[in-house]
N, C-alpha and C. Protein backbone atom coordinates (compact mmCIF):
# COMPACT_ATOMS: atom_id res chain seq x y z
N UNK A 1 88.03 69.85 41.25
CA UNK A 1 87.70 70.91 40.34
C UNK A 1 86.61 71.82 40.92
N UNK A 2 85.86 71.27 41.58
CA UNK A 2 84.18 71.93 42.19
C UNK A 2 85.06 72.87 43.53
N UNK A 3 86.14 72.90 43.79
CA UNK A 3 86.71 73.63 45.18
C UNK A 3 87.43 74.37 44.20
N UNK A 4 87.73 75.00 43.17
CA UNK A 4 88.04 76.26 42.45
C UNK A 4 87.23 76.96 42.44
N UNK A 5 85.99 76.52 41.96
CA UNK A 5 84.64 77.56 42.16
C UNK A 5 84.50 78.23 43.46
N UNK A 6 84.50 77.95 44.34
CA UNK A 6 85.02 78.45 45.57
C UNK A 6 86.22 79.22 45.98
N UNK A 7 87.36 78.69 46.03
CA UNK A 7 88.54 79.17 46.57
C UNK A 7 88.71 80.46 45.21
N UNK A 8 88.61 80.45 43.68
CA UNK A 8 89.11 81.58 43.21
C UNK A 8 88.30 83.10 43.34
N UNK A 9 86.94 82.51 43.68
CA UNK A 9 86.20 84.09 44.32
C UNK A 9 86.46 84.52 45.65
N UNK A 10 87.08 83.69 46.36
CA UNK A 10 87.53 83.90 47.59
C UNK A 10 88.68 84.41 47.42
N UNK A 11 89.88 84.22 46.76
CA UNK A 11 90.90 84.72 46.67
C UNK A 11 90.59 86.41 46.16
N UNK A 12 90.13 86.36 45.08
CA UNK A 12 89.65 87.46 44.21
C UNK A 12 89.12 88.67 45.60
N UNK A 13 88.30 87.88 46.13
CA UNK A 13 87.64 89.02 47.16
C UNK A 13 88.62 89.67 48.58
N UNK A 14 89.37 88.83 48.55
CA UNK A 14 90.39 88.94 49.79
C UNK A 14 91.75 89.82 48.98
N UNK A 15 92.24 89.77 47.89
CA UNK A 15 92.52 90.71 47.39
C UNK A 15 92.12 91.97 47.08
N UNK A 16 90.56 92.26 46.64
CA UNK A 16 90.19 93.20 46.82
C UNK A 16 90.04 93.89 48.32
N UNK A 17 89.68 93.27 49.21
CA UNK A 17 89.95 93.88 50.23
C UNK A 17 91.07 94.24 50.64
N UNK A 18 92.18 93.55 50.17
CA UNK A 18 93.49 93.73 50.23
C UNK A 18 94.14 95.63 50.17
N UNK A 19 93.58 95.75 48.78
CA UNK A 19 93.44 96.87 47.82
C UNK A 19 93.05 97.87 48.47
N UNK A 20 91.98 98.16 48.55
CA UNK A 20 91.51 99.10 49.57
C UNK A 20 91.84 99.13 50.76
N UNK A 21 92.24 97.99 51.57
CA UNK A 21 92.65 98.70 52.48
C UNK A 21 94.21 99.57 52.49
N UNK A 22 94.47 98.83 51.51
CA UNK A 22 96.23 99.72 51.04
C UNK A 22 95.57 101.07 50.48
N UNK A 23 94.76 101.10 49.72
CA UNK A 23 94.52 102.07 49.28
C UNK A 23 94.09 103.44 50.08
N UNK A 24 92.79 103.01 51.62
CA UNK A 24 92.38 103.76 52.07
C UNK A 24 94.01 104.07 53.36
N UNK A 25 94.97 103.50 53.52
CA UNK A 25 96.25 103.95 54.31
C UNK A 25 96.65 104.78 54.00
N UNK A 26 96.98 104.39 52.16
CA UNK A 26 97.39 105.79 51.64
C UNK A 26 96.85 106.85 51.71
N UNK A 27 95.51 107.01 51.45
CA UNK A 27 94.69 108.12 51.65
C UNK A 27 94.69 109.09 52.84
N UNK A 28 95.05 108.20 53.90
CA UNK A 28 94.46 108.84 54.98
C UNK A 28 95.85 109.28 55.93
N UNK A 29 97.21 108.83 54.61
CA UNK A 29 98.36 109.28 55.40
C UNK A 29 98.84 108.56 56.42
N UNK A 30 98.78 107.44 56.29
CA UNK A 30 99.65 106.44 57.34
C UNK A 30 101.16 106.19 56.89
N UNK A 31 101.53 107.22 55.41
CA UNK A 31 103.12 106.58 55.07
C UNK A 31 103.91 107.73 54.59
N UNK A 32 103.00 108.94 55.30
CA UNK A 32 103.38 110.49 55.23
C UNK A 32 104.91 110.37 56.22
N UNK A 33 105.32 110.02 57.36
CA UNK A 33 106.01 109.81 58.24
C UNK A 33 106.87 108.58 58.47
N UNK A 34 107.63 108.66 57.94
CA UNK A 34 108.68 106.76 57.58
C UNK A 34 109.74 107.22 58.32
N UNK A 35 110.55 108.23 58.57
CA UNK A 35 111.37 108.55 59.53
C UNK A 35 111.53 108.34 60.74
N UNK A 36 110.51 109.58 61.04
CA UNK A 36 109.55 109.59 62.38
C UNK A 36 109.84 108.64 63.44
N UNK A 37 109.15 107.60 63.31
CA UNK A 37 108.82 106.19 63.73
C UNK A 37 110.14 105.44 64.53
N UNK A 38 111.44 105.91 63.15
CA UNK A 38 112.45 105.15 63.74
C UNK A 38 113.06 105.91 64.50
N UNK A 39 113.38 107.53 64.80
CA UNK A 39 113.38 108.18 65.33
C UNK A 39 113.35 108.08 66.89
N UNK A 40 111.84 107.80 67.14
CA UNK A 40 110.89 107.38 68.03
C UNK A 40 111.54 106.63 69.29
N UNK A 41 111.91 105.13 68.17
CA UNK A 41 112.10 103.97 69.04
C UNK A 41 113.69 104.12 69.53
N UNK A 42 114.49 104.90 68.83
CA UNK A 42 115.73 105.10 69.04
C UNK A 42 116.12 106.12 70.10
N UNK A 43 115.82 107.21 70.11
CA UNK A 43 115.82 108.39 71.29
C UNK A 43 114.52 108.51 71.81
N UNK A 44 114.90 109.34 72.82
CA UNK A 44 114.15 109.90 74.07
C UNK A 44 113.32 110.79 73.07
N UNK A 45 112.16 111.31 73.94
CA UNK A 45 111.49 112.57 73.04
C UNK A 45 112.07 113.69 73.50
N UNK A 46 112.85 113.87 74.43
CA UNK A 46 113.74 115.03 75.06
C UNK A 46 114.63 115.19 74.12
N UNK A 47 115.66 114.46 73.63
CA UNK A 47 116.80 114.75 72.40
C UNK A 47 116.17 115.28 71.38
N UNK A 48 114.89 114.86 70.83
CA UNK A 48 114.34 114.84 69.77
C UNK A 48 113.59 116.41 69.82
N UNK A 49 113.14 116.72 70.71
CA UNK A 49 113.04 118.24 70.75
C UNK A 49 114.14 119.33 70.92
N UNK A 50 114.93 118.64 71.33
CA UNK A 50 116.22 119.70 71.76
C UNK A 50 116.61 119.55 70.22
N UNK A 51 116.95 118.74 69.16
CA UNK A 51 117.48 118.42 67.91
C UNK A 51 116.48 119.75 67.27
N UNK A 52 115.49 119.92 67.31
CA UNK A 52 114.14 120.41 66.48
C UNK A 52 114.39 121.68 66.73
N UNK A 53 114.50 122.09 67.73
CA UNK A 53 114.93 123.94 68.03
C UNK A 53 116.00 124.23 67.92
């Protein structure tokens, strides 16, 4: 019982960090670009400009 006192503020706090850091991703535009990415790994950056003009 005395290792709940422990482990549930630990959980609690590791979630909150959790939070923010999801939170500050969003902020800062890390999920502006979901395409992109796969794009990327699939073609050359040569196709991918010739596609764009």
């Amino acid at each position: 019982m005395t290792g709940l006192l422990f482990l549930i503020p630990a959980a609690l706090f590791l979630g909150l960090i959790g939070l923010f850091a999801f939170l500050w991703s969003m902020k800062s535009g890390q999920y502006d670009d979901l395409d992109g990415a796969s794009y990327r790994a699939l073609f050359e950056e040569d196709e991918i400009e010739r596609e764009g003009k």
